[in-house]
Structure formats: C-alpha cells, structure tokens
Protein backbone atom coordinates (compact mmCIF):
# COMPACT_ATOMS: atom_id res chain seq x y z
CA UNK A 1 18.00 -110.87 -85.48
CA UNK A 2 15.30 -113.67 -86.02
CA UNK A 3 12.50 -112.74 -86.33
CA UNK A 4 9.30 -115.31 -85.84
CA UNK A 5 6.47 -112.91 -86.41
CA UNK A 6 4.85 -113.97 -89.35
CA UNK A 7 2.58 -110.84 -90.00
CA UNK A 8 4.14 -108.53 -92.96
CA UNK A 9 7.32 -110.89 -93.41
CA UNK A 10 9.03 -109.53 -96.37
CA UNK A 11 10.67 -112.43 -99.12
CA UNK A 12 12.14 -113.08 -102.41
CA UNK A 13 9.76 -114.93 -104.21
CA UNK A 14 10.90 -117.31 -106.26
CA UNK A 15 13.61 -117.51 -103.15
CA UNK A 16 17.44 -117.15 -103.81
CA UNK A 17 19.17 -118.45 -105.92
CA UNK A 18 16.60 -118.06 -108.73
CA UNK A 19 16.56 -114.58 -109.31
CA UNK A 20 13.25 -112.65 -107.89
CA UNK A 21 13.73 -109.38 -109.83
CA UNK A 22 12.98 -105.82 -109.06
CA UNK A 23 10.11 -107.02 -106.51
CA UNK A 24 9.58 -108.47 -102.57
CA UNK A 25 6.97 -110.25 -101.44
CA UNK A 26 5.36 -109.03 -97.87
CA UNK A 27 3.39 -111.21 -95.75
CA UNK A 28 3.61 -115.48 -95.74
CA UNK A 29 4.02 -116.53 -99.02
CA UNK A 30 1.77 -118.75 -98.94
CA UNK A 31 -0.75 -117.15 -97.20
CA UNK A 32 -3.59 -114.39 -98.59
CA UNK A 33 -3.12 -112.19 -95.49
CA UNK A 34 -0.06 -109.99 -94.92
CA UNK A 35 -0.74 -109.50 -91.39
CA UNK A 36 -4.15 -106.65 -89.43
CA UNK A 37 -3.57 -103.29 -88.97
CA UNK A 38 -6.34 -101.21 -86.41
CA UNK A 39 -7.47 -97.93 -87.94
CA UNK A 40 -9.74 -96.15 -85.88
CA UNK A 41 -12.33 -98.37 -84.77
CA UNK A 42 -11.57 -100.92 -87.66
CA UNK A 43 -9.13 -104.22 -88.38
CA UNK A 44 -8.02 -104.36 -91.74
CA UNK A 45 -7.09 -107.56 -93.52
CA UNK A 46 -4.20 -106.47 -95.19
CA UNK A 47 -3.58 -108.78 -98.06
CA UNK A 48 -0.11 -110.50 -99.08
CA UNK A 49 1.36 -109.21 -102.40
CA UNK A 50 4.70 -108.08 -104.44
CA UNK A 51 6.33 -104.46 -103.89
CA UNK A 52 8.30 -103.57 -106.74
CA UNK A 53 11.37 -101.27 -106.24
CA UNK A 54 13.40 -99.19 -108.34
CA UNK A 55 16.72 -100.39 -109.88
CA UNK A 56 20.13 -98.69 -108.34
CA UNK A 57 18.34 -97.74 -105.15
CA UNK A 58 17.54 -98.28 -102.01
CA UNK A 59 13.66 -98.59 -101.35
CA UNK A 60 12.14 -98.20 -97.94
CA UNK A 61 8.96 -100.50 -97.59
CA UNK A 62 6.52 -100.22 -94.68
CA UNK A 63 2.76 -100.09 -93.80
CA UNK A 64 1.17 -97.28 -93.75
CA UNK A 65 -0.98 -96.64 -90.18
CA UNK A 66 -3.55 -94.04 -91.14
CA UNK A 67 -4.72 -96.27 -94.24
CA UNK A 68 -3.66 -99.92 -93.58
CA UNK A 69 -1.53 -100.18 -96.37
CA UNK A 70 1.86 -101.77 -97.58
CA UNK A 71 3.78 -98.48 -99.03
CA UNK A 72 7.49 -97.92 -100.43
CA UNK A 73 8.93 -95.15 -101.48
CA UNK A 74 13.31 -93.84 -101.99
CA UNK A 75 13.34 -91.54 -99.46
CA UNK A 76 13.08 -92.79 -95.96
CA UNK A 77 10.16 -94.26 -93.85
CA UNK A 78 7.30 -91.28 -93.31
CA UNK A 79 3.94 -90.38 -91.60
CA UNK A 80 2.39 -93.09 -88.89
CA UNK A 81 4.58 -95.99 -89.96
CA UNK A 82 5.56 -99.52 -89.21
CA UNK A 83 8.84 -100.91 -91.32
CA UNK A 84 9.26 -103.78 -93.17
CA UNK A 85 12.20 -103.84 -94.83
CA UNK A 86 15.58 -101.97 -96.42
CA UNK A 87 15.73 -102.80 -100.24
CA UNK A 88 19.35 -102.33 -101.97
CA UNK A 89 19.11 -103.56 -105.41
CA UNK A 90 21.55 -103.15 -108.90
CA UNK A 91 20.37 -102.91 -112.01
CA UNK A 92 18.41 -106.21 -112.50
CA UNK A 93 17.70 -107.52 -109.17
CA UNK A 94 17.61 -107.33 -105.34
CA UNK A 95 21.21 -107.67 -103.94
CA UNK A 96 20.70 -106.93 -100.08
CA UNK A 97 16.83 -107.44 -98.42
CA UNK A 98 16.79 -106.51 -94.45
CA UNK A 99 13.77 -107.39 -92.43
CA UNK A 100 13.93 -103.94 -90.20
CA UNK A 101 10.23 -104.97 -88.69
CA UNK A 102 11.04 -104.51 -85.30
CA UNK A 103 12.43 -107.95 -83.28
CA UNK A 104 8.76 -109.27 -82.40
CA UNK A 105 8.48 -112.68 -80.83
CA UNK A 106 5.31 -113.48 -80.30
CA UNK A 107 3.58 -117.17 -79.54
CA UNK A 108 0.89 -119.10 -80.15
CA UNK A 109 -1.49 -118.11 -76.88
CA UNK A 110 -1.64 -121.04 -75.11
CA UNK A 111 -5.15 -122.78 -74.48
CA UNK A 112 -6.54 -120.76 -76.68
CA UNK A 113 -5.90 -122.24 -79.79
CA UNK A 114 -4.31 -120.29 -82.58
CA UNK A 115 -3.99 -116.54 -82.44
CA UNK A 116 -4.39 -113.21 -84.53
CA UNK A 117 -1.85 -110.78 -85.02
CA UNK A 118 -2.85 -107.38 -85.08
CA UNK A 119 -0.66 -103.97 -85.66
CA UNK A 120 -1.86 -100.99 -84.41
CA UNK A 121 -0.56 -97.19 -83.85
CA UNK A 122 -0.98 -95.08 -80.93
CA UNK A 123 -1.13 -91.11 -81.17
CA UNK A 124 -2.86 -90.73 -78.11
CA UNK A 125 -2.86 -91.42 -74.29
CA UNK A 126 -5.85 -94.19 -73.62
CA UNK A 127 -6.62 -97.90 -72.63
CA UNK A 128 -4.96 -100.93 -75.05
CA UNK A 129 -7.91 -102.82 -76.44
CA UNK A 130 -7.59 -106.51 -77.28
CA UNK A 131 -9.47 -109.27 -77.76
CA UNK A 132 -9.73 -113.03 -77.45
CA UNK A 133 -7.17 -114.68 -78.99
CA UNK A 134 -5.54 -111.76 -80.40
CA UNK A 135 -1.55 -110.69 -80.09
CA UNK A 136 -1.15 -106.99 -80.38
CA UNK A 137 1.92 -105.07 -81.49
CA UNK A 138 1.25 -101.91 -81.24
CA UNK A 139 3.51 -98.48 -82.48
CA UNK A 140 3.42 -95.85 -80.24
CA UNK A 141 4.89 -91.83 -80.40
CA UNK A 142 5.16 -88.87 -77.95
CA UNK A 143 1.70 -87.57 -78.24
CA UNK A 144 0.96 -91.40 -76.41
CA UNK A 145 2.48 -90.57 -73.45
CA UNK A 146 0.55 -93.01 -71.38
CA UNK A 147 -0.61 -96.10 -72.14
CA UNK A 148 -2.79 -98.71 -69.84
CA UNK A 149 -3.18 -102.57 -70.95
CA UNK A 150 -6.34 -104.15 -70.91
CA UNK A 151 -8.19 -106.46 -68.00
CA UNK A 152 -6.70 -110.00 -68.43
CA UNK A 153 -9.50 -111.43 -67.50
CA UNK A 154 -10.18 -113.96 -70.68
CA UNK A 155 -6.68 -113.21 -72.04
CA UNK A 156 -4.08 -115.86 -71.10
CA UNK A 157 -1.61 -116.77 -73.19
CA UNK A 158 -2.33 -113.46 -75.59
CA UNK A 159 0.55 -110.84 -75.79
CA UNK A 160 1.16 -106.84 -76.41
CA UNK A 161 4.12 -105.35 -77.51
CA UNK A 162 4.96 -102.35 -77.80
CA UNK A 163 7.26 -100.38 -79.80
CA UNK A 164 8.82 -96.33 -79.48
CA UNK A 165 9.21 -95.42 -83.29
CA UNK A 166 9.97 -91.67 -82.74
CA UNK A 167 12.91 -89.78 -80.99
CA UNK A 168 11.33 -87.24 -78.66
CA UNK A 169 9.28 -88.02 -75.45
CA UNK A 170 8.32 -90.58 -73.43
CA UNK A 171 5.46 -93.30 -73.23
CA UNK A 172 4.34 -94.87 -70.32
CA UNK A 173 2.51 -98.07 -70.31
CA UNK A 174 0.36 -98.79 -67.20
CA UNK A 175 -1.03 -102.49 -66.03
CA UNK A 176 1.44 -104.97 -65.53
CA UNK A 177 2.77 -106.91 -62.39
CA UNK A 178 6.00 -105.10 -62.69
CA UNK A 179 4.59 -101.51 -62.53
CA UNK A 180 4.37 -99.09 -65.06
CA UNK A 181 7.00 -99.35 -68.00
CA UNK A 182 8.68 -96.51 -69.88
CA UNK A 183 9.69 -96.06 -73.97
CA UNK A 184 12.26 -93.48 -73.95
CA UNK A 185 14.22 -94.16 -77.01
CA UNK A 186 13.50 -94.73 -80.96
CA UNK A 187 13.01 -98.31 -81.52
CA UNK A 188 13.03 -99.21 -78.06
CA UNK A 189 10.06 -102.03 -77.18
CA UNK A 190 8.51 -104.12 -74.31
CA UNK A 191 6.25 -107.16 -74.22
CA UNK A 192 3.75 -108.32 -71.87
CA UNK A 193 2.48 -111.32 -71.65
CA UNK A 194 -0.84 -112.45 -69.65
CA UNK A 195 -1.74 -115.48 -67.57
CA UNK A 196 -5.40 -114.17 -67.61
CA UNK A 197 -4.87 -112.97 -64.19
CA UNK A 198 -2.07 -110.39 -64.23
CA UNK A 199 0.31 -109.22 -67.37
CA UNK A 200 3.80 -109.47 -66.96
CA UNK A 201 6.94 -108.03 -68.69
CA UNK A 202 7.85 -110.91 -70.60
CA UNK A 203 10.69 -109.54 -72.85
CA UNK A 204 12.41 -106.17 -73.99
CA UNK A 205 15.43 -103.79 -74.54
C-alpha cells in the first residue's frame, strides 16, 4: 500500500538506518500539525509529536475520536478510533513499523489552491459537513447507518472518504451521481470526489 495522505503519517525519526529507539513520530516531520480531527462541533489541530512504545511488544497507535488525540496502548485499537500504525519492536528499538491508516488518496483540490485534511467519526445517521477547501475522511460505524454528502455547490476539486471501521451493520451514504453507496464490511471505504456540480465515486474497495 502507498499511502499519500499526509495527515497522522507515522515515521522513524532520525529515519533508518540510524537507530530511532523505542519511539515513532506521527504526523509530517517537518510539520507542527499531525493532521484535524472534528469533535462535536469543533476542529482540532492535532499537533505532530513522538509516541514511545514498550520494548518486546507490539504497540497499537491511533487517534482517539471522542478527544482528538494520538493514543497507544498493547492491547488492540479501542473506543471511536482511527489507526495509525502496528509497532513490533525488540529490546532496544523498532524492528517492524506498519502504516495501517486506512489506503487514503486524497489530492490537492484543484482551483482551489491547497487543501485541509480533516478526520472525523460518525456515530450517527445525518448530513456530511464540509467546507471550502477542505478534504474529509471520515470513520463511520453501525449506529451511522445513513449518511448524505453535502451540496457541491463551492466544492470542486474537494473530496470525502469514507471508511467502515466496525464489523456489524451497514452504512449508507446518500448524494452522489452514482446513487447511494453501501459500507458493509470492516475496513471497507469509498471516495467521492466533486466537480462543484455533482459528487462522484471516484475510488474504493
């Protein structure tokens, strides 16, 4: 998988081969953002900074929804989530790092300049907001059973995607050209993409 999607990119920092230690760094390292997170009616900057993980493990890193926060913990990813990455290390150092952030690719929105990207969870049926030059990726569980993008109007170039990150129901996302789309299975994602007049399924599995 390559991954393009800059927001909450987990590194080694100093990169291999100088050893990094018991530690990752999440978001561009040389940037002070990690990547936005929506809680409730707020965006949250969520800064760039080192995770340290535990030696002879495996360490589960990931943002945490409800709070806007980068978490880890030994035990698994938990609660509203949105994964970053798999740590395996020994006793002095990180020997396997997997980016498990779900395959985003999304652009720069064309004509409009640069763009924002913005994670977001969804508990609950309701409209997809998203605003001028923004790029939404957006989590989304049973209790969201149906979800409708927003008017294009204003929007072209700007993307949604969204991702299933639970096992049991169904979400269906209302809006684009195509008709409605349906998230049936964990992990499983679509993206939309706007010409400011209609959205259209631009990727998926």
């Amino acid at each position: 998988m390559i991954n393009s999607f800059q927001a909450f990119v987990p590194s080694l920092v100093p990169p291999y081969p100088t050893t990094a230690g018991l530690r990752i760094f999440v978001g561009p390292p040389t940037g002070a953002i990690a990547g936005f997170v929506t809680v409730g009616a707020n965006t949250i900057a969520v800064p760039t900074g080192f995770v340290n993980v535990t030696a002879l493990s495996t360490t589960y890193v990931y943002l945490d929804m409800a709070v806007g926060a980068v978490r880890s913990n030994n035990s698994g990813f938990a609660g509203s989530f949105y994964p970053i990455a798999i740590v395996l290390t020994n006793q002095v150092e990180i020997v396997t790092l997997l980016d498990v952030r779900p395959d985003i690719m999304i652009a720069t929105a064309g004509g409009g300049g640069s763009s924002t990207d913005v994670v977001q969870t969804f508990t609950a049926s309701g409209a997809i907001s998203l605003a001028a030059g923004q790029n939404l990726v957006g989590t989304t569980i049973q209790t969201a059973s149906a979800l409708q993008l927003p008017s294009p109007a204003g929007l072209g170039g700007q993307q949604v995607k969204i991702v299933k990150i639970d096992t049991t129901g169904s979400t269906a996302i209302g809006g684009a050209a195509q008709g409605t789309v349906y998230l049936s299975n964990v992990f499983q994602y679509v993206i939309f993409e706007t010409d400011g007049l209609n959205w259209y399924v631009f990727g998926g599995n």
